[in-house]
Protein backbone atom coordinates (compact mmCIF):
# COMPACT_ATOMS: atom_id res chain seq x y z
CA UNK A 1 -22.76 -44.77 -53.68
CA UNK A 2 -26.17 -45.74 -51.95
CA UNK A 3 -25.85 -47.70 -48.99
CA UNK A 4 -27.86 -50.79 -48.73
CA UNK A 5 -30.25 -50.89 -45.68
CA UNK A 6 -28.53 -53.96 -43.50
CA UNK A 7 -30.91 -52.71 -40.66
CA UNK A 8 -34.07 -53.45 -42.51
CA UNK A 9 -33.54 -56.78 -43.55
CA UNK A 10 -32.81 -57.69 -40.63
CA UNK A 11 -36.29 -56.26 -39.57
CA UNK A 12 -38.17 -58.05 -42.40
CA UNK A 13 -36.94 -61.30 -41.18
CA UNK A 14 -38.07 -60.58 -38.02
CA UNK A 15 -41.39 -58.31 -36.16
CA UNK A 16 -41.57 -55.42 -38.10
CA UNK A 17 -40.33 -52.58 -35.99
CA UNK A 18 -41.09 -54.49 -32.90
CA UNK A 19 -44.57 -52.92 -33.13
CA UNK A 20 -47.53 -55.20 -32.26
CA UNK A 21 -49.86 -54.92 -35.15
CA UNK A 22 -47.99 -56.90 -38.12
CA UNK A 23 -47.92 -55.07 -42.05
CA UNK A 24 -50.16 -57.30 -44.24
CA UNK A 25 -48.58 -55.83 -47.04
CA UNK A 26 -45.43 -57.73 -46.51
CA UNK A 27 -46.38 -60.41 -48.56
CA UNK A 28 -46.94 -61.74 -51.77
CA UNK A 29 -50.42 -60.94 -53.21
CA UNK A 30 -52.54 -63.29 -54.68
CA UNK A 31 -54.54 -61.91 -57.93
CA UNK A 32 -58.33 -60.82 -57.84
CA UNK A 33 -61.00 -60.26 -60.82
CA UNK A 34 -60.41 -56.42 -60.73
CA UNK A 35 -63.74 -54.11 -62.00
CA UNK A 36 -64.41 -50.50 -62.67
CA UNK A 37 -63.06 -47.63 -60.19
CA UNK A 38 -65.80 -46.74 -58.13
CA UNK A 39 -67.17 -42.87 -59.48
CA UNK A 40 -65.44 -39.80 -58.25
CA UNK A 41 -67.08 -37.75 -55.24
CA UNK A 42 -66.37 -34.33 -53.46
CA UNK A 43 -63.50 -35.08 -50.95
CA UNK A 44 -65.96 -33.85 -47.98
CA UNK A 45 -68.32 -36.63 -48.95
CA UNK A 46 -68.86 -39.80 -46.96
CA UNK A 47 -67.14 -42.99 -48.26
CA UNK A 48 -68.64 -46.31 -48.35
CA UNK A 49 -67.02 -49.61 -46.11
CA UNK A 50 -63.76 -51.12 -47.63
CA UNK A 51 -63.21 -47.77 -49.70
CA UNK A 52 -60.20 -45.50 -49.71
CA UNK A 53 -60.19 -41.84 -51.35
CA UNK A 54 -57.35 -40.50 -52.80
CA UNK A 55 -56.85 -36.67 -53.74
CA UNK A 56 -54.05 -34.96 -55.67
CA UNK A 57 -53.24 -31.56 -54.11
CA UNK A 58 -50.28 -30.24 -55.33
CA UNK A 59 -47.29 -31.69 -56.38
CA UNK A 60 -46.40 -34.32 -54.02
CA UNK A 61 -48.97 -34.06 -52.09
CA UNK A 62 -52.33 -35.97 -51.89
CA UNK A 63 -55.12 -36.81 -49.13
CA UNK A 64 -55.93 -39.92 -47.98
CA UNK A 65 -59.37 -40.63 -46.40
CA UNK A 66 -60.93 -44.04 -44.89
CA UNK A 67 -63.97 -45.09 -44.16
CA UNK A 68 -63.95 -44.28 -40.60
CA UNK A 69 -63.09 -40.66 -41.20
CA UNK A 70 -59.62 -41.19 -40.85
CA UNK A 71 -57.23 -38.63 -42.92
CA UNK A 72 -53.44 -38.37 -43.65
CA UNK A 73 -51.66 -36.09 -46.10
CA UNK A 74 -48.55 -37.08 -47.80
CA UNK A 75 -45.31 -34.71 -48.30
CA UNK A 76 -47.27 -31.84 -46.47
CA UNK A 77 -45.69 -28.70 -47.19
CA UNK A 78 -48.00 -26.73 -45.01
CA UNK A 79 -50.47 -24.95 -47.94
CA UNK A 80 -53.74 -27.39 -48.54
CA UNK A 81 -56.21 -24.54 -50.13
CA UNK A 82 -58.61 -22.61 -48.53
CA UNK A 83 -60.50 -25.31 -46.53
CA UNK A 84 -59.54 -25.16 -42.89
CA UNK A 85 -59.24 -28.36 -42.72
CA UNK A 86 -57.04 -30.75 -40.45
CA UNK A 87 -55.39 -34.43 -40.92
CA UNK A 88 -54.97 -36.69 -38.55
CA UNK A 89 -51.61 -37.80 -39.76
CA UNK A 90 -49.17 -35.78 -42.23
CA UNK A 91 -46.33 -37.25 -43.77
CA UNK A 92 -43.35 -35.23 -44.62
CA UNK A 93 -39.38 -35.62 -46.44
CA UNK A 94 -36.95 -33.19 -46.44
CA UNK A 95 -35.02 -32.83 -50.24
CA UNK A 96 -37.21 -29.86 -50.96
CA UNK A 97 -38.65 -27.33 -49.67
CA UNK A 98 -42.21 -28.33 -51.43
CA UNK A 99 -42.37 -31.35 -49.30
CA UNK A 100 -42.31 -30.38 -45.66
CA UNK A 101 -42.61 -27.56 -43.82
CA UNK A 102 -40.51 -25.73 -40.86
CA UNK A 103 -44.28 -24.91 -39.60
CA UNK A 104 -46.72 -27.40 -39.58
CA UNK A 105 -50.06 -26.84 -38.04
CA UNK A 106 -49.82 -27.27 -34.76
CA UNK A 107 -53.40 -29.00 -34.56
CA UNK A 108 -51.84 -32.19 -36.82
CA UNK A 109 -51.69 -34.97 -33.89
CA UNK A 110 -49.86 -37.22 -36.07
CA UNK A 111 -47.13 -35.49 -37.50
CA UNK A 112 -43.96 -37.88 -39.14
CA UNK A 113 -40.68 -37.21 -40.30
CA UNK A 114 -39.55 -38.67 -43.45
CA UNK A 115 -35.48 -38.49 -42.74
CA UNK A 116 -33.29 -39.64 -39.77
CA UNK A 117 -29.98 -38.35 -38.37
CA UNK A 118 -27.58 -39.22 -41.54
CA UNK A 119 -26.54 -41.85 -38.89
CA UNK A 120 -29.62 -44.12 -38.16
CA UNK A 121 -33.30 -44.01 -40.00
CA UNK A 122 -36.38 -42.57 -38.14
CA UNK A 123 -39.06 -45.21 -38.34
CA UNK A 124 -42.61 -44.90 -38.03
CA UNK A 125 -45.56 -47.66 -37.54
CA UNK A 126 -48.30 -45.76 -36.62
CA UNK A 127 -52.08 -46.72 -36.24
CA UNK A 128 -54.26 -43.75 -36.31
CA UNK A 129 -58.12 -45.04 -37.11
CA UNK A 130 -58.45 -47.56 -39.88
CA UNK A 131 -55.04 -46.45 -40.96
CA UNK A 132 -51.51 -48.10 -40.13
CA UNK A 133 -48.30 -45.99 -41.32
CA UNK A 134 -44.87 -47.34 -41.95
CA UNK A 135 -42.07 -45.79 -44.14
CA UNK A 136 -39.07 -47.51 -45.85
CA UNK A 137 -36.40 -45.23 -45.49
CA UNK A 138 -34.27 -44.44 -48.59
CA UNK A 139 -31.27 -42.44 -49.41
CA UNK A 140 -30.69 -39.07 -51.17
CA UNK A 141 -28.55 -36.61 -53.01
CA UNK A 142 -26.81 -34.71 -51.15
CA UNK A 143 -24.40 -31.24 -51.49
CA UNK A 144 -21.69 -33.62 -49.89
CA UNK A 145 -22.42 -37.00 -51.88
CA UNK A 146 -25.49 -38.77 -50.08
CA UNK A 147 -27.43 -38.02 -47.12
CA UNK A 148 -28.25 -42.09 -45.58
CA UNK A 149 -31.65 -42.23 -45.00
CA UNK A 150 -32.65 -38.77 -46.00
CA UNK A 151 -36.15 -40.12 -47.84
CA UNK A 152 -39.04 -42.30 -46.53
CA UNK A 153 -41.28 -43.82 -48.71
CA UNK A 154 -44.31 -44.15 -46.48
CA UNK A 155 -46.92 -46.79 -47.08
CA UNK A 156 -50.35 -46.52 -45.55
CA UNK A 157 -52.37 -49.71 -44.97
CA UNK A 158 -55.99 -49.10 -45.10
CA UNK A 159 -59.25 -51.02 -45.90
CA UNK A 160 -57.25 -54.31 -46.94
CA UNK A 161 -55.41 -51.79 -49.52
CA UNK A 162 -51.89 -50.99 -49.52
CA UNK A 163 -51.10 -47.35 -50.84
CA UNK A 164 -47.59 -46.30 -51.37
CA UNK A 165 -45.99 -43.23 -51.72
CA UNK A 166 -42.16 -42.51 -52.84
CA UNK A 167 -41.36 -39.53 -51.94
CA UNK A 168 -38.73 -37.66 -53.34
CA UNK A 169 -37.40 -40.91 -54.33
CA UNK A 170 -33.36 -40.73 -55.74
CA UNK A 171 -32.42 -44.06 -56.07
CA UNK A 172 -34.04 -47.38 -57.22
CA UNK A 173 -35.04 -49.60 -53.95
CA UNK A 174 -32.71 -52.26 -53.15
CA UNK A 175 -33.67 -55.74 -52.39
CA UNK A 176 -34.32 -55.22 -49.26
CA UNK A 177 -36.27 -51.99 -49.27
CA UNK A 178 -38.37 -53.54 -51.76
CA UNK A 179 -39.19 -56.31 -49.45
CA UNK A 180 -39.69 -54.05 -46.87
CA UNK A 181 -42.55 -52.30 -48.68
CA UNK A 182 -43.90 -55.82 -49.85
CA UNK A 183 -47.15 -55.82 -52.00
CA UNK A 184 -48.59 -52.33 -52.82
CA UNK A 185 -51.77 -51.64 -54.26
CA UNK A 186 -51.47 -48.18 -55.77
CA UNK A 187 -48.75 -45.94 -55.99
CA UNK A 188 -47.91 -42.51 -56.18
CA UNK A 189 -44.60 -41.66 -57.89
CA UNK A 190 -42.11 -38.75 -58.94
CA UNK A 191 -42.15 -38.74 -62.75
CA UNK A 192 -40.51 -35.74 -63.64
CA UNK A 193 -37.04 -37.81 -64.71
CA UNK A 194 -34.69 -35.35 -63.07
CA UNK A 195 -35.13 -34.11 -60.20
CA UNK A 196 -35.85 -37.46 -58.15
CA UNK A 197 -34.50 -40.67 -60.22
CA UNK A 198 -34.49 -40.66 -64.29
CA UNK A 199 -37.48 -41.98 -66.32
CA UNK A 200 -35.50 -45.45 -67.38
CA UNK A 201 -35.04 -45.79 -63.24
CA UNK A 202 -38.56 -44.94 -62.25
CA UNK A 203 -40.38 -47.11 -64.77
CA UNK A 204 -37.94 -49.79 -64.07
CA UNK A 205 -39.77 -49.52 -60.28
CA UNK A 206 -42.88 -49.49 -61.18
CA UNK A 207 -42.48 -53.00 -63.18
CA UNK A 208 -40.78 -54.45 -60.37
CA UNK A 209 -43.79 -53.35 -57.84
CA UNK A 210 -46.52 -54.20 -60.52
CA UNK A 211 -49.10 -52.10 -58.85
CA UNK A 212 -52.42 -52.20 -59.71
CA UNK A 213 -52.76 -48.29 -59.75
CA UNK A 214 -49.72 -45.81 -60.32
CA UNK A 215 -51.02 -42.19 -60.09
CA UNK A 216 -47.97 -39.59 -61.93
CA UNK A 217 -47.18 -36.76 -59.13
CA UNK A 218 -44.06 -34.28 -59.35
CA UNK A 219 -44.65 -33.30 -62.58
CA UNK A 220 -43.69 -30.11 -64.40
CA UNK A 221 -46.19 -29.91 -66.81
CA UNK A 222 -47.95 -31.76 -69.91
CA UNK A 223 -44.57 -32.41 -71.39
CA UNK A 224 -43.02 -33.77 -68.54
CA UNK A 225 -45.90 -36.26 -68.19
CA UNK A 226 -46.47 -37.02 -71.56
CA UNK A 227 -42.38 -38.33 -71.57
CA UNK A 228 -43.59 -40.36 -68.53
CA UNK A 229 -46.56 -41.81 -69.92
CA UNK A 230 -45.28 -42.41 -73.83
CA UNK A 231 -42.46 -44.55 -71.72
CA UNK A 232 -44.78 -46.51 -69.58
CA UNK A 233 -47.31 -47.02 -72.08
CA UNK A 234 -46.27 -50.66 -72.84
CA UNK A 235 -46.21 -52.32 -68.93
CA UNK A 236 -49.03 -49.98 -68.24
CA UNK A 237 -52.94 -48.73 -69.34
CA UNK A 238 -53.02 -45.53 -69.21
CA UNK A 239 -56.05 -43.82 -67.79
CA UNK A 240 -56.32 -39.64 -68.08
CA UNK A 241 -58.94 -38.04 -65.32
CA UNK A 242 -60.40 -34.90 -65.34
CA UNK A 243 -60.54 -34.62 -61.97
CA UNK A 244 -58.79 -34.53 -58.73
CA UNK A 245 -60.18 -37.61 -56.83
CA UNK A 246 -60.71 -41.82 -56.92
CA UNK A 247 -62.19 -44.17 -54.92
CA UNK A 248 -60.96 -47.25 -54.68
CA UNK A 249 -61.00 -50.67 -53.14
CA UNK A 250 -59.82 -54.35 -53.34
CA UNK A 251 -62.49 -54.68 -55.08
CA UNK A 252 -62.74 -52.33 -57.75
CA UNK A 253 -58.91 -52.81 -58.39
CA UNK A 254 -58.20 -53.17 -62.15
CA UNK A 255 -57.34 -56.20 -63.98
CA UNK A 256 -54.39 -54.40 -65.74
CA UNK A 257 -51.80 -52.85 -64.20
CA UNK A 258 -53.08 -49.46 -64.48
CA UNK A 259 -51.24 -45.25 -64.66
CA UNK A 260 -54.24 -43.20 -63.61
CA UNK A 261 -53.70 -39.39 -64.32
CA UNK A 262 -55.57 -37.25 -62.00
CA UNK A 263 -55.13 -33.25 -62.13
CA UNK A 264 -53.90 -31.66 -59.17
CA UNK A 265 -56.60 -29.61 -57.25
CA UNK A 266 -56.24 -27.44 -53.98
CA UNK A 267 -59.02 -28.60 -51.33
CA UNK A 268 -61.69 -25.45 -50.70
CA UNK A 269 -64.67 -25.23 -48.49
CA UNK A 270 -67.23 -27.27 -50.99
């Protein structure tokens, strides 16, 4: 059985975490006239004001990058390509192996835990740059039933956006996990319907969030997104990339709900 999170409605109701900057993204959103996604660029490239950069790497794993140069990559499992290249805040959870690592770079100055002590959560609220990072923490399978608290889904507030990430999510959010995340803009979720929470589960979240932008990660090949996609197809518009990378703002937000597929690409030294 999944335990509900007592602790964190308590800390909705009240200052989040204590911390002194306050989450804008616990809220409810008010719509905006949505336009085109702003062109894909090379993830060294300069971004304009009030424009975040998303890149899938691998997997789980993507790169964040903000105007102001600030970085942060999510369920870091150490390998990035052959860029020699450095975040300034890595995310990591714990149910595989492919999502953390037992030997981060030592350079990362923000590194963050995605699990707690099977007893209490580790929570984060970090502001590095333009960036401020929170998780939710959620539970997951375990050998021995569940392990409490053993997944964070880590949200990163950034240029008025606010970009969510699951995780190795194994369980739909409760009420109050889902009003601890509050409003996010885009999305990154498991859709490989086994591993993390079944396809019927996972869509079922991604109604309840209505994000403007869901981007498919943790999946096992075309058939495994295709099942994903042919499911979501009726909530959602589905839009396929070629490449690795958007840009994207409150601005340039579509109107519809929107699944956009990018194709996993290791970072290299152009």
């Amino acid at each position: 059985m999944i335990h509900r999170l007592s602790l964190l409605a308590a800390l909705v109701a009240a200052p989040l975490w204590a911390q002194e900057r306050q989450s804008h993204c616990i809220a409810i959103a008010e719509s905006a006239p949505g336009i085109d996604y702003l062109h894909r660029a090379d993830w060294r490239a300069p971004l304009p004001d009030y424009t975040v950069r998303l890149s899938y790497i691998d997997h789980s794993m993507f790169l964040l990058q903000a105007p102001d140069g600030t970085t942060a990559l999510t369920d870091y499992n150490g390998y990035l390509g052959t860029a020699d290249f450095v975040p300034d805040v890595a995310t990591m959870n714990h149910a595989h192996s492919s999502h953390w690592t037992i030997s981060p770079d030592p350079r990362i100055p923000h590194l963050l835990e995605g699990w707690g002590d099977g007893a209490a959560p580790t929570l984060h609220a970090e502001e590095v740059g333009e960036m401020f990072v929170r998780n939710v923490p959620t539970d997951i399978r375990a050998y021995d039933g569940v392990e409490r608290y053993g997944n964070s889904i880590f949200v990163f507030e950034v240029a008025g956006l606010c970009i969510g990430h699951l995780g190795h999510l194994h369980h739909e959010p409760d009420a109050q996990q889902y009003a601890a995340l509050g409003r996010l803009d885009v999305v990154m979720a498991a859709v490989d319907g086994g591993m993390t929470v079944d396809l019927p589960t996972m869509i079922r979240t991604l109604e309840r969030l209505e994000s403007s932008i869901v981007i498919p990660m943790h999946w096992f090949g075309s058939y495994t997104l295709e099942r994903f996609l042919a499911g979501i197809s009726e909530s959602f518009a589905i839009d396929r990339r070629q490449g690795s990378s958007i840009e994207v703002g409150l601005r340039t937000l579509p109107d519809r709900p929107t699944v956009v597929v990018l194709q996993p690409a290791f970072l290299g030294e152009r």
